[in-house]
Protein backbone atom coordinates (compact mmCIF):
# COMPACT_ATOMS: atom_id res chain seq x y z
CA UNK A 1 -12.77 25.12 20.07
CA UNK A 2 -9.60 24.99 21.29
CA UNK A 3 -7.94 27.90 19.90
CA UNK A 4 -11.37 29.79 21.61
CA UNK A 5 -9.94 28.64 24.97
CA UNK A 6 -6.38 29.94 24.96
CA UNK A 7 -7.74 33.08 23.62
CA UNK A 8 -9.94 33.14 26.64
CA UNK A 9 -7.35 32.27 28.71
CA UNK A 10 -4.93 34.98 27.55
CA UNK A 11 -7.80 37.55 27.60
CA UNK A 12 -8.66 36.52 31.30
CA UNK A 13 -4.70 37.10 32.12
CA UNK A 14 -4.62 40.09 30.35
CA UNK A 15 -7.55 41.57 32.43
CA UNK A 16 -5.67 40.12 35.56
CA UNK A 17 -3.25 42.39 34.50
CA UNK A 18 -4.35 45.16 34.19
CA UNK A 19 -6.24 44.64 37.43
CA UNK A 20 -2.86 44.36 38.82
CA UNK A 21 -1.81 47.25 37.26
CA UNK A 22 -4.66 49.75 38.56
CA UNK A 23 -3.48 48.54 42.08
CA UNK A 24 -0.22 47.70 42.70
CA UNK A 25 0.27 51.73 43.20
CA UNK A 26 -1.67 51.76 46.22
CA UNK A 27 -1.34 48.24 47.38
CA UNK A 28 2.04 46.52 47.93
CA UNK A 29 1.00 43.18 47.91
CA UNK A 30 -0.29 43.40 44.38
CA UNK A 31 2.98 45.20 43.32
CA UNK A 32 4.73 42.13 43.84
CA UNK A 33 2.30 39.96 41.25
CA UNK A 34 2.37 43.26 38.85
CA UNK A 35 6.07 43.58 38.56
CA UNK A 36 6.73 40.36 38.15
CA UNK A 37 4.24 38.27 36.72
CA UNK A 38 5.73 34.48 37.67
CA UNK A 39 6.08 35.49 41.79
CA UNK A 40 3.95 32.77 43.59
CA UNK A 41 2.73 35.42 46.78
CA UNK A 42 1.58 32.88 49.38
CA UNK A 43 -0.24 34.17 52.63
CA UNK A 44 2.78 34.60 54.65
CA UNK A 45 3.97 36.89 51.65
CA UNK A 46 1.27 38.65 51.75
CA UNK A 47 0.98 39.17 55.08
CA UNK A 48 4.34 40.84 55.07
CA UNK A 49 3.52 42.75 52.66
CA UNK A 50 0.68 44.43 54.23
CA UNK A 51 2.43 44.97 57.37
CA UNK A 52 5.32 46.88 55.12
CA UNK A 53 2.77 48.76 53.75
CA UNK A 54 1.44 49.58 57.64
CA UNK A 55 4.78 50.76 58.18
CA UNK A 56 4.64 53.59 54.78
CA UNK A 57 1.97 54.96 55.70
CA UNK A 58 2.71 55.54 59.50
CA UNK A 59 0.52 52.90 60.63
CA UNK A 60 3.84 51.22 62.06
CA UNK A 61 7.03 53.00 62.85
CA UNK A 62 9.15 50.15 63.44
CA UNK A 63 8.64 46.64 62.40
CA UNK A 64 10.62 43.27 63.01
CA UNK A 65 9.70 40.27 60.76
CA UNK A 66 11.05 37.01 61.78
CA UNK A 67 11.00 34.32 59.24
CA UNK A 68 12.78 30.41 58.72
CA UNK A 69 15.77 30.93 55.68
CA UNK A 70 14.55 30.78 52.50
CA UNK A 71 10.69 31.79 52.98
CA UNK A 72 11.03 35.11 50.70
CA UNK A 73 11.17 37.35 53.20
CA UNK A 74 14.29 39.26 51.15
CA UNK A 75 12.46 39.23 47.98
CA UNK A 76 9.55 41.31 49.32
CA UNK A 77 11.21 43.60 52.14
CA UNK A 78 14.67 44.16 50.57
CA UNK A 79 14.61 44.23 46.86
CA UNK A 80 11.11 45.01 46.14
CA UNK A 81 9.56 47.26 48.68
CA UNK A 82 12.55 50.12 48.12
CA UNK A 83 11.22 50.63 44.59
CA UNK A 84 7.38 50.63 45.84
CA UNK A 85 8.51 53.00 48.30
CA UNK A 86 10.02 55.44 46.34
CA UNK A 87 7.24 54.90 43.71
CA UNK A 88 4.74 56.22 46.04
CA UNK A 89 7.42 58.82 47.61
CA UNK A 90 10.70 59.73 45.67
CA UNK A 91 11.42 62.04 47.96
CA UNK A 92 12.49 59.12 50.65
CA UNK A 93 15.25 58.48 51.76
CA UNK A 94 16.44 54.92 52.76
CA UNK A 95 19.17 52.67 53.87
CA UNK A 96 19.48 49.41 53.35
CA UNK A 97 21.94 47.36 55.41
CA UNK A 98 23.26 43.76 55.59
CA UNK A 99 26.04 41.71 57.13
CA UNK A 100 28.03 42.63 54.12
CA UNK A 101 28.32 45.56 51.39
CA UNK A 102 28.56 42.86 48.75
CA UNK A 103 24.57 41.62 49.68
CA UNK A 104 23.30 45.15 50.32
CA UNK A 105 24.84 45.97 46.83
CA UNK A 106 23.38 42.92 45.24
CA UNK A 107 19.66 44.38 46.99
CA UNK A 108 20.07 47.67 45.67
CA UNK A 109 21.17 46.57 41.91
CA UNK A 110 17.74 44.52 41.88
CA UNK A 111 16.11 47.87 43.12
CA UNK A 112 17.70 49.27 40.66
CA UNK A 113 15.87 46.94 37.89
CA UNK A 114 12.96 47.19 39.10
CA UNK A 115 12.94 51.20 39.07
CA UNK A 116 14.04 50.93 35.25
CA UNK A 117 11.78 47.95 34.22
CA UNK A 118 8.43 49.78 31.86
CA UNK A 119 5.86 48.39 33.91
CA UNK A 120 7.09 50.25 36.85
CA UNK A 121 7.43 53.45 34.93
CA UNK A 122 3.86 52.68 33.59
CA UNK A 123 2.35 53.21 37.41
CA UNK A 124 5.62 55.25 39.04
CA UNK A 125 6.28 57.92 35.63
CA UNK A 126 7.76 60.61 38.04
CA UNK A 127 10.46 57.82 39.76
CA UNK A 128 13.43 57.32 37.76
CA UNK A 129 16.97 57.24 37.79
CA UNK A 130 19.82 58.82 36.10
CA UNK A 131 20.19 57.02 32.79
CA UNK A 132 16.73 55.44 33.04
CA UNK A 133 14.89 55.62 29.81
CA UNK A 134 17.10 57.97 28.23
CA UNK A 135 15.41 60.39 30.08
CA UNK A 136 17.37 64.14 29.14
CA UNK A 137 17.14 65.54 32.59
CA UNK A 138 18.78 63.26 34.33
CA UNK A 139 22.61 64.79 34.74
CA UNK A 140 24.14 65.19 38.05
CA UNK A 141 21.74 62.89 39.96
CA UNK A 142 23.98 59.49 41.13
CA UNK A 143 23.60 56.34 40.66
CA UNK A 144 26.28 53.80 41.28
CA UNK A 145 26.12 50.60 43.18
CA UNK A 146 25.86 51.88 46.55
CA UNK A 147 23.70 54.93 46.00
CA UNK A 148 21.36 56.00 43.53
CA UNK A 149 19.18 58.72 43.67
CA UNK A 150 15.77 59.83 42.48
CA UNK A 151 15.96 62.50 39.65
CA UNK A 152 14.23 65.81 40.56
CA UNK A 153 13.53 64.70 44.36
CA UNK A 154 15.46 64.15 47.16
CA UNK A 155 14.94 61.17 47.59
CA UNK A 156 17.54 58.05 47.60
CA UNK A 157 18.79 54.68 48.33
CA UNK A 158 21.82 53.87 50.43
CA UNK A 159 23.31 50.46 50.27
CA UNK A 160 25.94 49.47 53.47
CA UNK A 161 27.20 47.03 55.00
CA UNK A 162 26.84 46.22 58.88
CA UNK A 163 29.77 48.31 60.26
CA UNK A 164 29.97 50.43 57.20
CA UNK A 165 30.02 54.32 57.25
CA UNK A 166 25.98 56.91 57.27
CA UNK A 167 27.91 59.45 57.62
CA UNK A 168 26.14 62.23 56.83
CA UNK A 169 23.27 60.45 55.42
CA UNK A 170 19.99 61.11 57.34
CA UNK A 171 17.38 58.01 57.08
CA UNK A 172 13.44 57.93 56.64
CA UNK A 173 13.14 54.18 56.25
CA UNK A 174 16.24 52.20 57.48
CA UNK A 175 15.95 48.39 56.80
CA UNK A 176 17.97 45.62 58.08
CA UNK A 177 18.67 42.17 56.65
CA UNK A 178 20.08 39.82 58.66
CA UNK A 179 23.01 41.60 60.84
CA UNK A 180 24.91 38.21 60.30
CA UNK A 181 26.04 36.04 58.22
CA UNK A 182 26.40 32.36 59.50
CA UNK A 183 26.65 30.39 62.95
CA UNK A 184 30.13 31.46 64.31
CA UNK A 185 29.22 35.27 64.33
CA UNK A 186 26.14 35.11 65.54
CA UNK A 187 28.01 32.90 68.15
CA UNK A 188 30.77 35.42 68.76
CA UNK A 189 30.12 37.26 71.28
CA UNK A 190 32.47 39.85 69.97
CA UNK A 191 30.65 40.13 66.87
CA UNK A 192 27.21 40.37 68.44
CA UNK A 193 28.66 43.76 70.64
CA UNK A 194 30.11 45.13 67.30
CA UNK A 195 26.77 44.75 65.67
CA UNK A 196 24.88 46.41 68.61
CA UNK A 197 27.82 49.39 68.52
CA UNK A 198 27.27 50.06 64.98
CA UNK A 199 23.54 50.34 65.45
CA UNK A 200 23.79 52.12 68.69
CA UNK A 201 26.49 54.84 66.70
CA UNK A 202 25.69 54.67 63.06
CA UNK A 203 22.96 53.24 62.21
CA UNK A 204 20.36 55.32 64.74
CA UNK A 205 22.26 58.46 64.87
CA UNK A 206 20.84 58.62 61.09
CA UNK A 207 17.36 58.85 62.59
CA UNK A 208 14.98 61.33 63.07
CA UNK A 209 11.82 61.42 64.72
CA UNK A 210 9.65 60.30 61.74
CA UNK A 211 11.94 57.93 61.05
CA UNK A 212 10.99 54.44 60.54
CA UNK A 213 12.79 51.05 61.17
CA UNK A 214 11.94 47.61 58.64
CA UNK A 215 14.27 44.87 60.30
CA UNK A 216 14.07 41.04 58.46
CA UNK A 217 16.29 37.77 60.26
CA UNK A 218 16.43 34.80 60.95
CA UNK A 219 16.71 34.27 64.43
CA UNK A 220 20.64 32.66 65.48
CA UNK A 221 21.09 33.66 68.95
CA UNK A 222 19.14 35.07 71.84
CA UNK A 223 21.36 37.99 72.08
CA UNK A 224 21.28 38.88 68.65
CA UNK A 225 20.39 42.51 67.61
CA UNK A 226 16.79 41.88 67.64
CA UNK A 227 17.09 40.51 71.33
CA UNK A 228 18.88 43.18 72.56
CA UNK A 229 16.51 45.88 70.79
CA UNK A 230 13.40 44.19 72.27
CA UNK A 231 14.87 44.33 75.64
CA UNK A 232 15.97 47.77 75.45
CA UNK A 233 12.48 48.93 74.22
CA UNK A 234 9.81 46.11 73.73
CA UNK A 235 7.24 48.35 73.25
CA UNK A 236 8.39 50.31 70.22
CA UNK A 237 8.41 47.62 67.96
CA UNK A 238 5.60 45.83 65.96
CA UNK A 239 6.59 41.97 66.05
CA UNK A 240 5.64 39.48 62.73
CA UNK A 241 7.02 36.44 63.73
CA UNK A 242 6.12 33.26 61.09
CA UNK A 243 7.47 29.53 62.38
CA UNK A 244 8.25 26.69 60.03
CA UNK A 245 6.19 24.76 61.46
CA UNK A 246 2.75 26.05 62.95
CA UNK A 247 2.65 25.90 66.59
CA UNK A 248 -0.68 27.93 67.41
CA UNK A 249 -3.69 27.16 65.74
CA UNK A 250 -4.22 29.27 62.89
CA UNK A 251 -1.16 31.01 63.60
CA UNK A 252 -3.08 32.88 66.51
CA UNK A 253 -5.18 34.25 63.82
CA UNK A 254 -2.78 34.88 61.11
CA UNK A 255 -3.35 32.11 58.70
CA UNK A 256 -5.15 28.81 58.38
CA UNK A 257 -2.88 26.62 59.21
CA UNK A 258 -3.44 23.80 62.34
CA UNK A 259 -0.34 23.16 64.71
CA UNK A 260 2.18 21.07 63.07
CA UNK A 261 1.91 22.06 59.81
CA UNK A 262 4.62 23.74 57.28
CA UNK A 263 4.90 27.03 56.67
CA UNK A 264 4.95 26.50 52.82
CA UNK A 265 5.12 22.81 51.60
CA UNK A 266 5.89 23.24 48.17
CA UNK A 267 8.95 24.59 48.41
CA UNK A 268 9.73 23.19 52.56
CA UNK A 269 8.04 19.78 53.20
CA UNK A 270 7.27 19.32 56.77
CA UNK A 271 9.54 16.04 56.21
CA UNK A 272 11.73 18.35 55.05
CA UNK A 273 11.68 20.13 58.05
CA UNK A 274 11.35 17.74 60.68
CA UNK A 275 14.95 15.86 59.31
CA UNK A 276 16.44 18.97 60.11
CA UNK A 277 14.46 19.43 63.53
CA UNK A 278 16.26 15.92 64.33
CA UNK A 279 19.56 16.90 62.65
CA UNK A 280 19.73 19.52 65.62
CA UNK A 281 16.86 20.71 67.25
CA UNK A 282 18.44 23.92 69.07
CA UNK A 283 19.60 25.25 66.04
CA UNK A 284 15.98 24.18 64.53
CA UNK A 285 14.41 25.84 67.52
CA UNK A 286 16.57 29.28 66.78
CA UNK A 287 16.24 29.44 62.91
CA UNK A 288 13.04 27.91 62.05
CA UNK A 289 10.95 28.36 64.63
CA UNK A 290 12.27 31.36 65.66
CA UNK A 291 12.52 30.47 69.44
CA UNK A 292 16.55 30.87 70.34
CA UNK A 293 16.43 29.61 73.49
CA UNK A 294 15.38 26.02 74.12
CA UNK A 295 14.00 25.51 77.89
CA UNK A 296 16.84 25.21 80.19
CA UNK A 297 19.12 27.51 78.09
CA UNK A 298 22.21 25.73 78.06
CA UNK A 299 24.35 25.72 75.10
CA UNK A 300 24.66 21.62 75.77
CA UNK A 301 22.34 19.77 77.52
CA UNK A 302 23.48 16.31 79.62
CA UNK A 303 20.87 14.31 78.43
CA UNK A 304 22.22 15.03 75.06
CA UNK A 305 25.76 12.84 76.01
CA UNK A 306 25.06 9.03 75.58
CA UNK A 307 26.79 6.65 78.47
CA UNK A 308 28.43 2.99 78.00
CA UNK A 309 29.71 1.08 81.28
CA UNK A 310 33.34 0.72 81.41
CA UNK A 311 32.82 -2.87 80.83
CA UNK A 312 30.90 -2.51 77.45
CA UNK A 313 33.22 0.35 76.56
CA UNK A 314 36.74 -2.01 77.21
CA UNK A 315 35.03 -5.04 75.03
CA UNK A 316 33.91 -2.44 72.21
CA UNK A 317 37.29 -0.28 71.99
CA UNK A 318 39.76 -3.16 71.16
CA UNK A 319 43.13 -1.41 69.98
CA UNK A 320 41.71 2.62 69.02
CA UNK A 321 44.20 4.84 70.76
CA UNK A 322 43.12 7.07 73.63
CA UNK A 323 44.01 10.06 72.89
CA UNK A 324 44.93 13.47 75.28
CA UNK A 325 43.44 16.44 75.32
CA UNK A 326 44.92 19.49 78.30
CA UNK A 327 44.05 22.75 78.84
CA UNK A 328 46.55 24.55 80.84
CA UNK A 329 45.94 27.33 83.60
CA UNK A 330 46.91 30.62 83.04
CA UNK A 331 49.18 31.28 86.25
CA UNK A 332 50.65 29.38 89.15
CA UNK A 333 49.72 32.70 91.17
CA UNK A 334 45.62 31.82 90.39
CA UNK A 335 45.60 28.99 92.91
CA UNK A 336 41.82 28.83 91.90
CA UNK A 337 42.40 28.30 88.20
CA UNK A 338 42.79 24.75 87.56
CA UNK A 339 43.99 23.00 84.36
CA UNK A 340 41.93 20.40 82.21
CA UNK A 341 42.46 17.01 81.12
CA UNK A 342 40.60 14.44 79.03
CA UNK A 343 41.49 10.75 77.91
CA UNK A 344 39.18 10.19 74.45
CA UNK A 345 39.17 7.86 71.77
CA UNK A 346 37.04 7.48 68.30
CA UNK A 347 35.34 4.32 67.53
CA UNK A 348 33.33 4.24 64.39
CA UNK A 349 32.03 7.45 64.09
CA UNK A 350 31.69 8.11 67.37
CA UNK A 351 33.87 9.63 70.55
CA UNK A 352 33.86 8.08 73.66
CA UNK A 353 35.47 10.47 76.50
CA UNK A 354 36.94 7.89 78.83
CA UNK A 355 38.04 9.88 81.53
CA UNK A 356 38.15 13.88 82.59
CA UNK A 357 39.27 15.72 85.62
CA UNK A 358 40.86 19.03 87.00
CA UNK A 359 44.46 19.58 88.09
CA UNK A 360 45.03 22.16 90.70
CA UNK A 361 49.38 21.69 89.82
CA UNK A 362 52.50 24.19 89.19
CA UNK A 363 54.80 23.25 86.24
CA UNK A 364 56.92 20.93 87.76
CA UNK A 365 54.51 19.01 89.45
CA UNK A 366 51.90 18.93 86.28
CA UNK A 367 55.11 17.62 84.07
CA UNK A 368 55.33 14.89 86.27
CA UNK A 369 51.76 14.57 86.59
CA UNK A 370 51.21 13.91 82.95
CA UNK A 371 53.19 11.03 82.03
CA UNK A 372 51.47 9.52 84.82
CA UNK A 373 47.77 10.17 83.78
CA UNK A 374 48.36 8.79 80.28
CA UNK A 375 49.78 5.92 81.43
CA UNK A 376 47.09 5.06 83.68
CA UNK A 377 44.39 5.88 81.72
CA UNK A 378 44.70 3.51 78.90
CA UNK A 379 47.55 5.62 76.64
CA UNK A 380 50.11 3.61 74.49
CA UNK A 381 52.91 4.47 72.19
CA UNK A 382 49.68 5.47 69.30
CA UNK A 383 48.54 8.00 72.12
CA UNK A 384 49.10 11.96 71.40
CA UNK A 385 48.56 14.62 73.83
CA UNK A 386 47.25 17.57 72.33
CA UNK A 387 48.15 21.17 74.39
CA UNK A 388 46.81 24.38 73.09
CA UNK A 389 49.82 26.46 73.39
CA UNK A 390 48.07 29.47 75.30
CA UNK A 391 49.59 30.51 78.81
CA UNK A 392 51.88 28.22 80.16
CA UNK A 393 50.74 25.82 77.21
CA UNK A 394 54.05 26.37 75.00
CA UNK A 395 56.44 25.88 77.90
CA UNK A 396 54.81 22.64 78.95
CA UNK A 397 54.95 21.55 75.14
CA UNK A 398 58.15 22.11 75.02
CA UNK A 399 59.56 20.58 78.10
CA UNK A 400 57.54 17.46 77.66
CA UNK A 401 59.46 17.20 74.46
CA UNK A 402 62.52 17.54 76.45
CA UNK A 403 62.29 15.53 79.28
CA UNK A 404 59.48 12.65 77.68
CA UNK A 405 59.28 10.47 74.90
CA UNK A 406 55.36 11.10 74.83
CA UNK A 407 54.04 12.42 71.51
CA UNK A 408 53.31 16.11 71.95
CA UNK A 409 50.98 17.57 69.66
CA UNK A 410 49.80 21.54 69.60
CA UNK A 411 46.08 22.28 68.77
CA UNK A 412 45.11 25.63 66.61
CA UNK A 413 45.03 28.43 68.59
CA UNK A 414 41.09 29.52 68.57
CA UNK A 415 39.99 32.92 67.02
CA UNK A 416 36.61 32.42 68.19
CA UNK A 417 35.67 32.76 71.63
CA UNK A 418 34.84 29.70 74.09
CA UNK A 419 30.58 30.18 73.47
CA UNK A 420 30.93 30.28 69.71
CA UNK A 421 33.08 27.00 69.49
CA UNK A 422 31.05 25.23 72.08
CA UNK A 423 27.94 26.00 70.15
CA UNK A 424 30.17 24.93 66.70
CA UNK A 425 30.54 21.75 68.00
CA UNK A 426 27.53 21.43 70.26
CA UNK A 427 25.35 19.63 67.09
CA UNK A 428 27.78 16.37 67.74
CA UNK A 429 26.54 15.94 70.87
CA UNK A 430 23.21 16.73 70.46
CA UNK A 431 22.80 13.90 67.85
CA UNK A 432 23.97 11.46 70.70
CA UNK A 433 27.98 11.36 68.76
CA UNK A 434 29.21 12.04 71.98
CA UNK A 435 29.39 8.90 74.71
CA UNK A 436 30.83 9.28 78.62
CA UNK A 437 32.27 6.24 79.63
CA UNK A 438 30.76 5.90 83.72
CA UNK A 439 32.34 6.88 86.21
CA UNK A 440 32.93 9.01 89.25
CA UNK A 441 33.93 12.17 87.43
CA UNK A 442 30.57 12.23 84.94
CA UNK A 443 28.74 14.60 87.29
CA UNK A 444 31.26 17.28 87.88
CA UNK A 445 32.05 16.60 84.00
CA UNK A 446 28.52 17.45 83.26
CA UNK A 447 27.77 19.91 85.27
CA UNK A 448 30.81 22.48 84.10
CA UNK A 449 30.43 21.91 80.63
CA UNK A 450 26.65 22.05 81.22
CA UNK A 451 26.22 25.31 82.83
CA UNK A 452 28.73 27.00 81.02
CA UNK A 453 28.83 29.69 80.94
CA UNK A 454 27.47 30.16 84.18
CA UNK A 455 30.04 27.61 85.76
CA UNK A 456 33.01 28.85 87.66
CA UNK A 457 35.48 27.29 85.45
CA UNK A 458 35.68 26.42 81.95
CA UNK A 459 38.29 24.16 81.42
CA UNK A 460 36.27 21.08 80.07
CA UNK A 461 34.06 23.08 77.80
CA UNK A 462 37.84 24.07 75.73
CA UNK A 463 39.17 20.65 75.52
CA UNK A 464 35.86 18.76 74.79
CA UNK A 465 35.54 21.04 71.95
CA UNK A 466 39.26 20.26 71.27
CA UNK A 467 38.72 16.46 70.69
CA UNK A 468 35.66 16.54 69.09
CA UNK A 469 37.36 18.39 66.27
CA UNK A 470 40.37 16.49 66.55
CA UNK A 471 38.61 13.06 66.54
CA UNK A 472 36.52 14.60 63.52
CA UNK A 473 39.37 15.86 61.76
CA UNK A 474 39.90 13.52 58.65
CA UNK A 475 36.30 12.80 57.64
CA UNK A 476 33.82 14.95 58.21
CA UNK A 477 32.40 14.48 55.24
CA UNK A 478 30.24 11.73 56.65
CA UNK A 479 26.17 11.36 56.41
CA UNK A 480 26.27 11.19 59.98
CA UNK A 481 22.27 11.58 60.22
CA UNK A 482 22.30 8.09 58.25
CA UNK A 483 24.55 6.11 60.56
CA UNK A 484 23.34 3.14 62.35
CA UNK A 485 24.49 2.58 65.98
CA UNK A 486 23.90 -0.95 65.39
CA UNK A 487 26.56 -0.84 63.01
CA UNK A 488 29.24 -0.71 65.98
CA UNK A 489 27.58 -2.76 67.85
CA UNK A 490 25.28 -0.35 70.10
């Protein structure tokens, strides 16, 4: 009886099979269960699939998916629908870019695979590749790890990375995945302009008019590729955008999901989701839910900064040092540039920014200036000032180690530009690390580092950043979603 069953069993998957096999030619979604018999294709899967497969046959020319990290959304567009592609055309020609030749490489070896793997041959016999199958007329056709090409067409495959050279290389189906690689480009505001140049003189001068476009991200920045494409021209793309976490019933008509639930549970629990919704909901908001703007769109928010009275803060601190933080001005001739200082201290695990203001001074009157402010705002013989040594940074550095006995200290010059490391550090302060003790200068605190970038200075949005990763320096290594305020006596 029981041997009856598993042969029932393995003659109903064997049927499933070959069901699979009669239609994964014509049918994408099925090619994904064919070629590889273990791939759990969930709605959302197949739903992208079918909208690739809109895109083939010129029911879509250009298509942007938008999906949360790790959902799949490589797996189908970028190493499996190549290889369906060219099974149902080998005479296409496609590009496939990422934000690095090492992952568009890694896409086009799996393509690669794929193309050689029997079962393909067994519904694609007249795709193949030089060396596949020991197939005899095969010589002269490439394949490396960039490029391969389809013996006896004209089709191929070209693998780049975002910035990399098409010279040359005209483009049927060009697919994008994910321009960038982590936070601090997509941050960069130089990065995001060298993205949009490569597009704007590589990557579309490849096109022709039947050309189409397949672009997959994750969403990290409202001016990221995909924003600036969809403002240029909104109505030439085809949108699939899939949240974590379901915000329109049924997905508007997409799936049966209710609001509030997750996108696949399995593998992404919704409590899953909703610790890192709390860990730092903008960043949530941008890469989950695809939304990268929060309402307001500020990088910082002030109700994200926690307040103490100077009266709690003075019975809490006990003997941390305060330290210094200074952002110079560029030139005594920019009467309107002011510089920056800010008197912080760590307790526990979190920063308390005790004082902040602007100084409209020339050198000689800042030098004396400084000793000053450090002595009246709580500094001792533990306190360090901390000057980035950019325009007239290094000469004050250097003369207060002339002329002062106050400990001097020079902070990293930044690569990065001020947006990218306010948004680096911005997660501290959205998880309420960040306290102001009260005072007069809280509002005009808040509102520059608030409204940057819109503000017209800058000066507190540097040297916040500054002690935050100063005051973070030796152990941030910490479970900082696990801390207790009560702990410290909050």
């Amino acid at each position: 009886m029981k041997c009856d069953t598993i042969e029932l069993r393995q003659k109903i998957m064997r049927l499933k099979q070959e069901k699979l096999k009669l239609e994964a030619p014509t049918s994408f979604s099925r090619f994904l269960g064919y070629i590889n018999p273990k791939y759990q294709c969930e709605w959302f899967h197949r739903l992208i699939a079918e909208h690739c497969q809109m895109l083939l046959e010129g029911k879509i020319k250009n298509l942007m998916v938008f999906m949360p990290p790790q959902h799949g959304k490589s797996e189908i567009i970028s190493r499996n629908f190549p290889a369906w592609a060219l099974g149902r055309d080998p005479d296409l020609k496609i590009a496939g870019c990422s934000y690095s030749s090492d992952l568009a490489e890694q896409f086009s070896r799996s393509i690669q695979r794929t193309i050689d793997d029997k079962n393909y041959s067994a519904i694609f016999p007249d795709t193949y590749l030089n060396g596949s199958n020991v197939r005899t007329d095969s010589r002269g056709y490439l394949r490396n790890v960039d490029l391969f090409e389809t013996v006896g067409h004209r089709g191929f495959y070209k693998a780049v990375g975002v910035g990399g050279s098409l010279t040359g290389t005209p483009v049927d189906i060009a697919i994008i995945d994910d321009p960038v690689k982590d936070a601090n480009e997509a941050n960069s505001t130089t990065y995001r302009q060298r993205v949009w140049d490569w597009y704007n003189t590589v990557l579309s001068t490849r096109l022709h008019n039947e050309s189409r476009q397949l672009f997959i991200m994750t969403r990290w920045h409202e001016d990221d590729l995909a924003g600036r494409i969809l403002r240029a021209e909104p109505q030439e793309w085809t949108v699939l955008s899939i949240p974590a976490i379901c915000e329109v019933e049924h997905d508007g008509g997409l799936s049966e999901r209710h609001i509030g639930d997750a996108l696949w549970p399995q593998r992404h629990s919704l409590a899953k989701l909703m610790k890192q919704k709390a860990r730092a909901p903008r960043d949530f908001s941008a890469l989950y839910q695809q939304h990268p703007v929060i309402e307001g769109g500020n990088i910082v928010k002030r109700d994200w900064f926690q307040t103490i009275s100077l009266a709690d803060f003075k019975a809490l601190r006990f003997r941390e040092p305060m330290h210094f933080y200074l952002d110079t001005a560029y030139t005594k001739k920019k009467s309107d540039d002011p510089s920056g200082i800010i008197a912080a201290c760590r307790i526990g695990n979190y920063i308390y920014i005790y004082h902040a203001m602007q100084v409209w001074k020339e050198m000689p009157d800042l030098l004396r200036f400084l000793p000053e402010y450090i002595s009246a705002h709580e500094g001792n013989e533990e306190s360090k000032l901390n000057i980035e040594p950019k325009a007239n940074g290094l000469s004050v550095v250097q003369m207060l180690r002339e002329i002062s006995t106050l400990n001097v200290k020079e902070t990293p010059t930044p690569t990065d530009d001020k947006e990218c490391r306010l948004r680096v550090v911005s997660p501290r302060v959205e998880c309420g690390r960040v306290f102001l003790v009260e005072g007069a200068w809280n509002e005009e605190f808040l509102d520059e580092v608030c409204g940057f970038p819109s503000m017209p200075h800058d000066e507190m949005v540097d040297i916040l950043g500054y002690a935050i990763n100063d005051l973070y320096e030796e152990d941030d290594d910490i479970d900082y979603d696990n801390l207790d305020k009560a702990s410290f006596g909050l």
